[in-house]
N, C-alpha and C. Protein backbone atom coordinates (compact mmCIF):
# COMPACT_ATOMS: atom_id res chain seq x y z
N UNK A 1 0.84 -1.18 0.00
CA UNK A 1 0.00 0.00 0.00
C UNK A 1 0.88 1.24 0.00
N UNK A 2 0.22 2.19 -0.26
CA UNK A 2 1.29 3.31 -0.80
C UNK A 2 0.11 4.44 -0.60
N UNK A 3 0.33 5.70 0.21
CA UNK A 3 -0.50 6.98 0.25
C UNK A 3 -0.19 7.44 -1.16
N UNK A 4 -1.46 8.20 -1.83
CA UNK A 4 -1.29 8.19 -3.48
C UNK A 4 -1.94 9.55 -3.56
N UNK A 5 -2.33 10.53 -1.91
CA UNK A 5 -2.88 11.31 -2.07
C UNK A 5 -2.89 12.10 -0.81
N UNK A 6 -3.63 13.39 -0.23
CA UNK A 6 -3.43 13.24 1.31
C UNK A 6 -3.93 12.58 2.35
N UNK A 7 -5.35 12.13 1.69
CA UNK A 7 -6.30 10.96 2.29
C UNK A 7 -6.77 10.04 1.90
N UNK A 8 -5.23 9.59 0.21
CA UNK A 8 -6.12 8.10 -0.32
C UNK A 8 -4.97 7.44 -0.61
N UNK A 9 -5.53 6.12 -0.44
CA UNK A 9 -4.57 4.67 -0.15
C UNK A 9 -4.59 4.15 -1.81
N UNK A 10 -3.40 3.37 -1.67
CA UNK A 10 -3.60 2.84 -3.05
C UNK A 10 -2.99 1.17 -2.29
N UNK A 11 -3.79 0.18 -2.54
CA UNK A 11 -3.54 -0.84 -2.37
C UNK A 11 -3.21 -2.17 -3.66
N UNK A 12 -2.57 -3.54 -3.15
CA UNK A 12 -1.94 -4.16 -3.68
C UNK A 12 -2.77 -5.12 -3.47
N UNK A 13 -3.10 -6.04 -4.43
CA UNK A 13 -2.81 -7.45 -3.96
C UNK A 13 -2.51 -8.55 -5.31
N UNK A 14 -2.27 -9.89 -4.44
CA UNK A 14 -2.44 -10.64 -5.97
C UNK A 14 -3.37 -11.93 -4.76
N UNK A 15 -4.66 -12.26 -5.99
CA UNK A 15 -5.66 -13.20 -6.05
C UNK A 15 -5.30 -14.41 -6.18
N UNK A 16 -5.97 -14.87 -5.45
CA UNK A 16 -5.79 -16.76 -6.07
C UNK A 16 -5.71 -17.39 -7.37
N UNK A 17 -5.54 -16.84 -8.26
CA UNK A 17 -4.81 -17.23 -9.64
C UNK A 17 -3.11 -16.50 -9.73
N UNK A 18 -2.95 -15.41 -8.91
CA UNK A 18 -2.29 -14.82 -9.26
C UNK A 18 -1.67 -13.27 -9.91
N UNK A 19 -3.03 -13.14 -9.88
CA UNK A 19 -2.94 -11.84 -11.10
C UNK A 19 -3.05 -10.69 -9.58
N UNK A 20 -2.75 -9.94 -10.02
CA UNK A 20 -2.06 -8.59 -9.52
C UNK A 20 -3.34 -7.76 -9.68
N UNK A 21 -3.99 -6.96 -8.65
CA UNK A 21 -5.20 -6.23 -8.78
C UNK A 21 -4.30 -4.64 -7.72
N UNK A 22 -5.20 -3.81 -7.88
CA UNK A 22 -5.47 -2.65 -7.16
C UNK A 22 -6.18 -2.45 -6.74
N UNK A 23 -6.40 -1.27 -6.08
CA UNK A 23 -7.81 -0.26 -5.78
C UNK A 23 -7.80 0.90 -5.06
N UNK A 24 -8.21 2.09 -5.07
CA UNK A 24 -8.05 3.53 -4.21
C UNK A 24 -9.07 3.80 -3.84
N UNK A 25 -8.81 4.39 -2.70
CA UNK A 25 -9.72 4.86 -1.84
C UNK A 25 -9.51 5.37 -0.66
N UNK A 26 -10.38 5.69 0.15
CA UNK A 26 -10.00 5.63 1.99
C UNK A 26 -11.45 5.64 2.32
N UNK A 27 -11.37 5.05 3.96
CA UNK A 27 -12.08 4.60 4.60
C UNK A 27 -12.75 5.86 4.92
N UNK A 28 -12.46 7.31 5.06
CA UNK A 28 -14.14 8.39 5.00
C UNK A 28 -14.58 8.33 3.56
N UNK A 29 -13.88 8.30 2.55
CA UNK A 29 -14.58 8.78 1.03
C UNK A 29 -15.26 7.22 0.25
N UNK A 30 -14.57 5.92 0.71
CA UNK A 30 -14.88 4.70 0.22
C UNK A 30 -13.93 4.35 -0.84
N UNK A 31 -13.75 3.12 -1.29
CA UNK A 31 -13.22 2.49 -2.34
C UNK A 31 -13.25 2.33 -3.48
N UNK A 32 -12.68 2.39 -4.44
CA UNK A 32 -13.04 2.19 -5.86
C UNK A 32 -12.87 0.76 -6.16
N UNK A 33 -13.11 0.23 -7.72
CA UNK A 33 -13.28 -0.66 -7.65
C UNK A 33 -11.71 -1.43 -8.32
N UNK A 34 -11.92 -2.87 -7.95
CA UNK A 34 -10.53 -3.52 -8.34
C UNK A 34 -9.94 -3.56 -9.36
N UNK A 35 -8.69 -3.31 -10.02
CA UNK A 35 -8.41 -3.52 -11.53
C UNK A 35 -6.82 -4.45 -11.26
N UNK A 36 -7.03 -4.77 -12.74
CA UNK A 36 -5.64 -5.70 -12.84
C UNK A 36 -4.23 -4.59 -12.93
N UNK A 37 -3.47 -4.82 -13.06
CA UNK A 37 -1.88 -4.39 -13.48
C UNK A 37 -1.38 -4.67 -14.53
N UNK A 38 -1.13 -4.19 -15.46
CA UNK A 38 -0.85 -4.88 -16.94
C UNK A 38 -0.43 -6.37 -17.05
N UNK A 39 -1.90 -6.96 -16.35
CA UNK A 39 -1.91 -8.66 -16.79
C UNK A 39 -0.42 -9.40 -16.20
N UNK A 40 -0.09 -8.71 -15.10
CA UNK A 40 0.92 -9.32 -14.42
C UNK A 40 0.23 -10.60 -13.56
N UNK A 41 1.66 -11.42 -13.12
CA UNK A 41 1.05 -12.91 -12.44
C UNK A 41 2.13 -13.22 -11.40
N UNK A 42 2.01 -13.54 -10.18
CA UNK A 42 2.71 -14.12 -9.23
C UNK A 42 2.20 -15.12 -8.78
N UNK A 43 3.18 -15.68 -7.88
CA UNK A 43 2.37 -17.14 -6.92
C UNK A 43 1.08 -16.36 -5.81
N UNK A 44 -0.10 -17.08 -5.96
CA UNK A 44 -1.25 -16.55 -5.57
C UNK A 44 -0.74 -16.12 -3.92
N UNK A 45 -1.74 -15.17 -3.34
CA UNK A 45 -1.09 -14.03 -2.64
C UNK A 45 0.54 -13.63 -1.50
N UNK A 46 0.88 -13.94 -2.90
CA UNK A 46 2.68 -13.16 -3.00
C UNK A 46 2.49 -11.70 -2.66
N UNK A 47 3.69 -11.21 -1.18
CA UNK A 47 3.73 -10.20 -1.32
C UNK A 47 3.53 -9.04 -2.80
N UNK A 48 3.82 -7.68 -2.48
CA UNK A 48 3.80 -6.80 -3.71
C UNK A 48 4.42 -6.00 -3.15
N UNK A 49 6.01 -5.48 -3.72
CA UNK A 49 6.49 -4.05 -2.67
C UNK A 49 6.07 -2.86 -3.75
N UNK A 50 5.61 -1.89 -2.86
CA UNK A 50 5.19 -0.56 -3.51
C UNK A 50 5.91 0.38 -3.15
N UNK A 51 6.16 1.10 -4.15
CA UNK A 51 7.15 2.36 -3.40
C UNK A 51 6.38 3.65 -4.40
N UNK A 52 6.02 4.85 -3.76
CA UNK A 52 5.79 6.57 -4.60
C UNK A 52 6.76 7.00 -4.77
N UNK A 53 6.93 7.16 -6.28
CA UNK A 53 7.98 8.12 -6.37
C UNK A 53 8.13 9.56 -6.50
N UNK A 54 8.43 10.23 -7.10
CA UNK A 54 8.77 11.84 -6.63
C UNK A 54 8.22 12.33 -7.83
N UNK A 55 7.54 11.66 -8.75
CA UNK A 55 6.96 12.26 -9.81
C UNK A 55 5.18 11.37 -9.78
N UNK A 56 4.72 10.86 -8.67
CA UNK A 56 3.79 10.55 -8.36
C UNK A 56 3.09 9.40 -9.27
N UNK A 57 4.23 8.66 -9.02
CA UNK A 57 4.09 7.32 -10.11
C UNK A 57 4.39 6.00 -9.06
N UNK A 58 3.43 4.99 -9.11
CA UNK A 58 3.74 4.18 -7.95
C UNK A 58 5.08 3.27 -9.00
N UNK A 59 6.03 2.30 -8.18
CA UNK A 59 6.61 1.39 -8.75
C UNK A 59 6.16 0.26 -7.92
N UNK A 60 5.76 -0.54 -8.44
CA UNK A 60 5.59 -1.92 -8.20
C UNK A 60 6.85 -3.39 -8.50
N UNK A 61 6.99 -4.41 -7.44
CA UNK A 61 7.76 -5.19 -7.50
C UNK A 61 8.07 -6.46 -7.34
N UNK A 62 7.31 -7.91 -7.85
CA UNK A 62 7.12 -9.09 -7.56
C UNK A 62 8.30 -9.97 -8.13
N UNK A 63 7.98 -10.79 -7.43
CA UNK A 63 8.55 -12.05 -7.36
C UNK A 63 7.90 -13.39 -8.22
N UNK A 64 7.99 -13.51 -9.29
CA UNK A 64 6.68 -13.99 -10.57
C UNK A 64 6.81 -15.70 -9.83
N UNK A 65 6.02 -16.16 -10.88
CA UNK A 65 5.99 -18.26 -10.48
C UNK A 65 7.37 -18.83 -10.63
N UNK A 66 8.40 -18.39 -11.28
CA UNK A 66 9.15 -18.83 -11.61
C UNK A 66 10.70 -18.12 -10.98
N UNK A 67 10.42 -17.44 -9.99
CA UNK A 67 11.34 -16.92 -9.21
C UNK A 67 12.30 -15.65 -9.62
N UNK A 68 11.19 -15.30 -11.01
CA UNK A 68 12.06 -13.91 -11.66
C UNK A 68 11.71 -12.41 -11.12
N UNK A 69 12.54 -11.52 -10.93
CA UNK A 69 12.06 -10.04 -10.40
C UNK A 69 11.56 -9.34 -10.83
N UNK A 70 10.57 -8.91 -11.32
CA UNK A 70 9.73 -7.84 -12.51
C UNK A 70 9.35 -6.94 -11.49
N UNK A 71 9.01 -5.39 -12.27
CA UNK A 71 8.70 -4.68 -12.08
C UNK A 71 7.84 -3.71 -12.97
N UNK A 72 6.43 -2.86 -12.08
CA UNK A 72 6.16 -2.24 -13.31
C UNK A 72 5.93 -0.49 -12.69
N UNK A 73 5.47 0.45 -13.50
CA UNK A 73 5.24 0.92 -12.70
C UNK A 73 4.19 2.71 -13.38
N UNK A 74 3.10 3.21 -12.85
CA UNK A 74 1.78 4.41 -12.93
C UNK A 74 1.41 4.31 -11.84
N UNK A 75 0.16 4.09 -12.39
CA UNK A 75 -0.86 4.34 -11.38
C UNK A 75 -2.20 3.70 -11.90
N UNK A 76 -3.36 4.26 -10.81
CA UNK A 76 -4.61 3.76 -11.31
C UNK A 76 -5.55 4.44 -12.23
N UNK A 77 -5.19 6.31 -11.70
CA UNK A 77 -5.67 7.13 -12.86
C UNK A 77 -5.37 6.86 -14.28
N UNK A 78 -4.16 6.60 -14.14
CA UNK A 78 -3.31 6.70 -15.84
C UNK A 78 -3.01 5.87 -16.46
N UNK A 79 -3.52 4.44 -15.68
CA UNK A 79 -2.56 3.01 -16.32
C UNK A 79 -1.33 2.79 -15.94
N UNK A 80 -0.89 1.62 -16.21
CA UNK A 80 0.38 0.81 -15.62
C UNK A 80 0.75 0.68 -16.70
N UNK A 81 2.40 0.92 -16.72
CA UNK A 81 3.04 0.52 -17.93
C UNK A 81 3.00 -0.96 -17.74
N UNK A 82 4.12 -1.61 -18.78
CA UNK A 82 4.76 -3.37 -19.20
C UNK A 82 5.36 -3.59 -17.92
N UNK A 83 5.13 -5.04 -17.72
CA UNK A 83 6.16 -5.60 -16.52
C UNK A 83 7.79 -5.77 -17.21
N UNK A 84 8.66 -5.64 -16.70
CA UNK A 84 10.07 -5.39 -17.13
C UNK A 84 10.84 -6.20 -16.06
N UNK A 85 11.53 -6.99 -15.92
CA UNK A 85 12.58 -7.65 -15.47
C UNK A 85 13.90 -7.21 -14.57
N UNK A 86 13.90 -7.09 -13.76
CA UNK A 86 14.73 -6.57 -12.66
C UNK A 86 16.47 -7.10 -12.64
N UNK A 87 17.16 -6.72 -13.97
CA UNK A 87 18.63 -7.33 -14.07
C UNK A 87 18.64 -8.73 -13.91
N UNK A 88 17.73 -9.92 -13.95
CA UNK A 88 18.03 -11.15 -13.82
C UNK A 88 17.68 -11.52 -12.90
N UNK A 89 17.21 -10.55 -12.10
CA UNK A 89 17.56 -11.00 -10.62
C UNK A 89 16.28 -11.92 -10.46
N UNK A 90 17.48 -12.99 -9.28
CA UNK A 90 16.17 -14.13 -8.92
C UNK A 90 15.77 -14.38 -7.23
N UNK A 91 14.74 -15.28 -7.12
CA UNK A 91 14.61 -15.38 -5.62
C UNK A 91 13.26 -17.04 -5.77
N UNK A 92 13.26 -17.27 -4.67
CA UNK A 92 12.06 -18.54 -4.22
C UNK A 92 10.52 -17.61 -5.11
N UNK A 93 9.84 -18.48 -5.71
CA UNK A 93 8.89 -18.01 -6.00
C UNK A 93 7.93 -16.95 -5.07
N UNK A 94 7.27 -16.24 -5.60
CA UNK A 94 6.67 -15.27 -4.22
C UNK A 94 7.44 -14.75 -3.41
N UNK A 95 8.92 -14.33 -3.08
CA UNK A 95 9.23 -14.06 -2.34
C UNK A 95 9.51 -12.76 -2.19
N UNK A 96 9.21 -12.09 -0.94
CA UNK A 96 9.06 -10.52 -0.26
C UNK A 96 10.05 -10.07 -1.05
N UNK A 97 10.08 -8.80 -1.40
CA UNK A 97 10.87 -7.67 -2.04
C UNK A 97 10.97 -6.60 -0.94
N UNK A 98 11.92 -5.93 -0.48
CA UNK A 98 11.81 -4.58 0.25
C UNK A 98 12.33 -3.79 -0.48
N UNK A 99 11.83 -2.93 -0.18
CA UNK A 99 12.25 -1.58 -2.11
C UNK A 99 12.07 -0.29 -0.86
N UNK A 100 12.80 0.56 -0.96
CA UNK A 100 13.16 2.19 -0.39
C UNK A 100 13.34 2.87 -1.84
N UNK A 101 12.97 4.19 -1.66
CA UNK A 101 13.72 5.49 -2.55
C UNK A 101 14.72 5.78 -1.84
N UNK A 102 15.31 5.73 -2.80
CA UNK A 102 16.69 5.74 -2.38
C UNK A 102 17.61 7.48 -2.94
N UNK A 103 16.50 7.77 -4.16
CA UNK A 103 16.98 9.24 -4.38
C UNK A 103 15.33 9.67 -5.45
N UNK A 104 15.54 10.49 -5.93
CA UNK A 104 14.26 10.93 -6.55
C UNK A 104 14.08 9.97 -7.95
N UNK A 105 13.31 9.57 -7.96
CA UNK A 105 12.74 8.45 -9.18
C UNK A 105 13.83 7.28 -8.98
N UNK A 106 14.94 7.24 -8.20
CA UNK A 106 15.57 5.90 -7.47
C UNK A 106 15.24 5.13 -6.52
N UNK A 107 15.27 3.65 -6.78
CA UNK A 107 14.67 2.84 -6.21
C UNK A 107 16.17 1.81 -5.74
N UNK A 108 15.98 1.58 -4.23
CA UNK A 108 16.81 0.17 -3.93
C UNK A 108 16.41 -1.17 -3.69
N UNK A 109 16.50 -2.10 -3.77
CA UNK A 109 15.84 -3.76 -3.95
C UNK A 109 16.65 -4.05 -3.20
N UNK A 110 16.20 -4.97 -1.94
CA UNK A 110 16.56 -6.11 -1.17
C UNK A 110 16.16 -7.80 -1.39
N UNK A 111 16.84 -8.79 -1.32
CA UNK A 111 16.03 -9.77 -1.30
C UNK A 111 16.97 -10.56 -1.70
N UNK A 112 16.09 -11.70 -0.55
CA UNK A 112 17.20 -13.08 -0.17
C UNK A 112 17.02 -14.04 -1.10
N UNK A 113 18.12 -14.71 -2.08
CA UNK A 113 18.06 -15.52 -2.98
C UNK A 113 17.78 -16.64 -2.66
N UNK A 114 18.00 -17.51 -3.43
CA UNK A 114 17.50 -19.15 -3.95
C UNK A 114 18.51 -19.77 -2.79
N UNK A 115 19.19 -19.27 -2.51
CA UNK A 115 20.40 -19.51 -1.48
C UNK A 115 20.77 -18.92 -0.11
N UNK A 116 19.82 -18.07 0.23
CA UNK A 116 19.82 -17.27 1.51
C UNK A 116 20.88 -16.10 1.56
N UNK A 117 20.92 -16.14 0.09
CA UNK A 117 22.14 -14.61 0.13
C UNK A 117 21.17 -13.26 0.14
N UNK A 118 21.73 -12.45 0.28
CA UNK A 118 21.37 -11.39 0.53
C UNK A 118 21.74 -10.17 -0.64
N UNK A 119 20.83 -10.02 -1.33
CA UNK A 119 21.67 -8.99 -2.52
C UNK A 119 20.70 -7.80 -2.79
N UNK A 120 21.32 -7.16 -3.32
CA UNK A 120 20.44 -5.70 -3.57
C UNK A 120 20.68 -4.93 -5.20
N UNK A 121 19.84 -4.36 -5.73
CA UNK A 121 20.14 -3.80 -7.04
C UNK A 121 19.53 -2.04 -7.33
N UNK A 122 19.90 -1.39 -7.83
CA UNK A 122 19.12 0.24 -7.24
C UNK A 122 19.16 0.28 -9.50
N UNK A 123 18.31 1.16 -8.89
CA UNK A 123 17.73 2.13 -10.62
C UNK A 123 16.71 2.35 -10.69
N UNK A 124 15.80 2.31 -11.83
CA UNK A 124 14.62 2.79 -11.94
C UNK A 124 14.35 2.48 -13.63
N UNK A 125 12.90 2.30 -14.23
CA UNK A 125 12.21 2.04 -15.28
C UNK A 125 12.75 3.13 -16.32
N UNK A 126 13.28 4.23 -15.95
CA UNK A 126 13.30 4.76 -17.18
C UNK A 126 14.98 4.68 -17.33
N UNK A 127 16.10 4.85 -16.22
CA UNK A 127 17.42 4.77 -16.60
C UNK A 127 18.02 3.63 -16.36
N UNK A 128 17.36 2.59 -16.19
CA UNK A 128 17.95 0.94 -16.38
C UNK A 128 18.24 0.69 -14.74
N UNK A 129 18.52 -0.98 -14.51
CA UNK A 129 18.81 -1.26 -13.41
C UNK A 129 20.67 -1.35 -13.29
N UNK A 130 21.33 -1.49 -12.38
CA UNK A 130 22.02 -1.70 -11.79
C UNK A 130 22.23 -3.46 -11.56
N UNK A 131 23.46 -4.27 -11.81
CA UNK A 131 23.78 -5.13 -11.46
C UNK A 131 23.13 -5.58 -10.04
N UNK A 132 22.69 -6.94 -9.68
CA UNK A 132 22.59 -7.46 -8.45
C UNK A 132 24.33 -7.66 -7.74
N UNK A 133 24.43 -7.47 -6.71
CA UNK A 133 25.15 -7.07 -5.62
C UNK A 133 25.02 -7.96 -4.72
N UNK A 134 26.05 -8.40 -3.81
CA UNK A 134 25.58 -9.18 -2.77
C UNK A 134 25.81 -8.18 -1.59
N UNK A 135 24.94 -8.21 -0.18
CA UNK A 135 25.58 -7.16 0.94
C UNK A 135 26.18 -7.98 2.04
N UNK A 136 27.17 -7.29 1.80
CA UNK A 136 28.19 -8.03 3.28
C UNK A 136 28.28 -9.38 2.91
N UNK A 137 28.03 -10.41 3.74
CA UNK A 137 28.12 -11.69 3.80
C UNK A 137 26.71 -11.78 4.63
N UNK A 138 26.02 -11.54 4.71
CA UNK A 138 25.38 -12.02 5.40
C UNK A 138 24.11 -13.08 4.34
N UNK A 139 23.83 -14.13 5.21
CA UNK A 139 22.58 -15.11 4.74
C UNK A 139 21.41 -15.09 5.98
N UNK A 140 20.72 -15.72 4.77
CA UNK A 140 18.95 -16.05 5.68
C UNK A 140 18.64 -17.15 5.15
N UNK A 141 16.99 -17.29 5.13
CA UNK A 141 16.63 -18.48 4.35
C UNK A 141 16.22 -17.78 3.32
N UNK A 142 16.28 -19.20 2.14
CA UNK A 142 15.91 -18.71 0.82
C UNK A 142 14.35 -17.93 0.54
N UNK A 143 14.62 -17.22 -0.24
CA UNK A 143 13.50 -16.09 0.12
C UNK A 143 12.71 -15.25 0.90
N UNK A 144 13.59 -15.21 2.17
CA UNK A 144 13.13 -14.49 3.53
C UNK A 144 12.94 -13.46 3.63
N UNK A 145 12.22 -12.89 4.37
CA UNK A 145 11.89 -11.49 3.92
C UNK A 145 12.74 -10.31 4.66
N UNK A 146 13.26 -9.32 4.14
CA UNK A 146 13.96 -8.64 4.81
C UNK A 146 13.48 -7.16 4.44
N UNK A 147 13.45 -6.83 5.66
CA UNK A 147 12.76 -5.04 6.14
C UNK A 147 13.82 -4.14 5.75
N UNK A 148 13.29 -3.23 4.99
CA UNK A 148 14.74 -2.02 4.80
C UNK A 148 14.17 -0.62 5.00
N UNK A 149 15.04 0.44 5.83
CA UNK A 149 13.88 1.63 5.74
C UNK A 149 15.66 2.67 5.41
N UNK A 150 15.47 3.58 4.99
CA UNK A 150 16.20 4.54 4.64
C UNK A 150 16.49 5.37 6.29
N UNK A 151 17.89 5.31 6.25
CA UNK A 151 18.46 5.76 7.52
C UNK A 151 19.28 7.00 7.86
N UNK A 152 18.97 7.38 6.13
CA UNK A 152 20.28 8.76 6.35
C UNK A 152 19.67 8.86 4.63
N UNK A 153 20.37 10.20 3.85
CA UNK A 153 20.33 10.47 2.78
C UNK A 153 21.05 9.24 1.60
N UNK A 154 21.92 8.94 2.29
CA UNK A 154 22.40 7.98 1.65
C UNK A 154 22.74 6.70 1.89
N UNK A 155 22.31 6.25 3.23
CA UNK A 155 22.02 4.49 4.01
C UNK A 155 21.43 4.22 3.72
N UNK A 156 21.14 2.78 4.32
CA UNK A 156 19.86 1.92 4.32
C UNK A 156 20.39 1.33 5.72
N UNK A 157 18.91 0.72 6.26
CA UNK A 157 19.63 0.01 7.55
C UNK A 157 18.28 -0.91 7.07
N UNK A 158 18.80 -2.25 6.84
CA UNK A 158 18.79 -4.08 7.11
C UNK A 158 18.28 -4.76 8.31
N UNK A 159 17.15 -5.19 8.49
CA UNK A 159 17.03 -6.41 9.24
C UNK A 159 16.36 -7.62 8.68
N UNK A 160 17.12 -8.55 9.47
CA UNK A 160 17.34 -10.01 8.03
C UNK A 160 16.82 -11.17 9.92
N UNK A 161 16.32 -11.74 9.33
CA UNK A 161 16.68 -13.36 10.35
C UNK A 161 17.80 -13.94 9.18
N UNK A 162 18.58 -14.72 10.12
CA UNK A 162 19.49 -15.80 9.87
C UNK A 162 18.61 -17.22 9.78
N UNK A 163 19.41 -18.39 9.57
CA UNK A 163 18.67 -19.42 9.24
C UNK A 163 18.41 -20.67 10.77
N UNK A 164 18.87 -19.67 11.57
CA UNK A 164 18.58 -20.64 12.74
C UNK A 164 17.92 -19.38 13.69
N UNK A 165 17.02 -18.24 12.97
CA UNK A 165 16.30 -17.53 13.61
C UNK A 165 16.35 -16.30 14.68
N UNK A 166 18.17 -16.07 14.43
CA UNK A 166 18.77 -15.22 15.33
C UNK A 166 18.17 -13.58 13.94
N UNK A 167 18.28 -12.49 14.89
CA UNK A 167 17.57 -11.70 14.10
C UNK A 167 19.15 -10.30 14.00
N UNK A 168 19.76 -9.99 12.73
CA UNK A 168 20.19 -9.36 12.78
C UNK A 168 20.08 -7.89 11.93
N UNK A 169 20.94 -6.72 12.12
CA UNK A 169 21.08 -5.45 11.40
C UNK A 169 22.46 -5.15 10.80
N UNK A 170 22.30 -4.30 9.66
CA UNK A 170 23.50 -3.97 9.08
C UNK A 170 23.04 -2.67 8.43
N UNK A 171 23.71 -1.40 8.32
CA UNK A 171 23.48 -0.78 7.81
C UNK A 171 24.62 -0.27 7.10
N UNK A 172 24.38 0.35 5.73
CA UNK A 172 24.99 0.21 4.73
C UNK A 172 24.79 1.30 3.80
N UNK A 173 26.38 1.84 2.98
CA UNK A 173 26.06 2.86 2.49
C UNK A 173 26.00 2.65 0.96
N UNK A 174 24.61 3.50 0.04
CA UNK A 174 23.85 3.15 -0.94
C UNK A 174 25.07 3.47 -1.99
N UNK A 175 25.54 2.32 -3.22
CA UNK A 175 25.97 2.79 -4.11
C UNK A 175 25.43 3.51 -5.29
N UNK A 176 25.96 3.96 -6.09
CA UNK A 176 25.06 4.67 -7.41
C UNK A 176 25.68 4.01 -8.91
N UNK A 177 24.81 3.60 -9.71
CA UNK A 177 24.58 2.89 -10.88
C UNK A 177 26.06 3.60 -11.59
């Protein structure tokens, strides 16, 4: 979910087939009704990371059936562009994405691989992505979800579980494409 206004929500989900819906609204004015995402598909209700960007365009970010990273990214007024492919990058089917702005129309990607690594990739739809990266050394389990919130103009600060459930932080300074 993503504020898309000063008092309206823009929400995510994906349905039991898979497909990727919306809807805006808020709870004094009411809801509009559900629409798809340019015919996008994940494992049925797979997270969705949403991030606003600075030109009032949501970006959207799944994890498809087949463990690939796509991304798309408008709105509900204006339409959703094509889903587009996130540098290769892979992960467990459905698995959580944590996405920060990281600068104006820049976006950073977290997310634990097929292997419990930990990697990250920054860019955006219109000036290309950035190589996947691994951070630090650190592992989790494969596709675990890891929380990222912006800690400074140019950090990020990390919290990951490990694979025997110990819960750790790392914070880390953002490279540029």
């Amino acid at each position: 979910a993503v504020m898309s206004g000063s008092d309206r929500v823009t929400l995510f989900v994906t349905d039991p087939n898979g497909g990727i819906y919306t809807a805006s609204g808020s709870p004094q004015g009411g809801w509009g009704p559900w629409a798809g995402v340019s015919e996008g598909r994940c494992k049925p209700g797979a997270p969705i990371a949403a991030v606003m960007s600075n030109s009032d365009r949501v970006t959207l970010f799944v994890t498809d059936p087949n463990g690939g990273i796509y991304t798309a990214s408008g709105s509900p007024q204006n339409g959703w562009g094509p889903w587009a492919g996130v540098s290769e990058g892979r992960s467990t089917p459905g698995a959580p994405i944590a996405a920060v702005m990281s600068g104006p129309d820049r976006v950073t990607l977290f997310v634990a691989d097929t292997n419990g690594g930990i990697y990250t990739a920054s860019g955006s739809l219109q000036d290309g992505w950035g190589p996947w990266a691994g951070v630090s050394e650190g592992r989790s389990t494969p596709g675990a979800p890891i929380a990222a919130v912006m800690s400074g103009s140019d950090r990020v600060t990390l919290f990951v579980t490990d694979p025997n459930g110990g819960i750790y932080t790392i914070s880390i300074k953002l490279r540029k494409l």
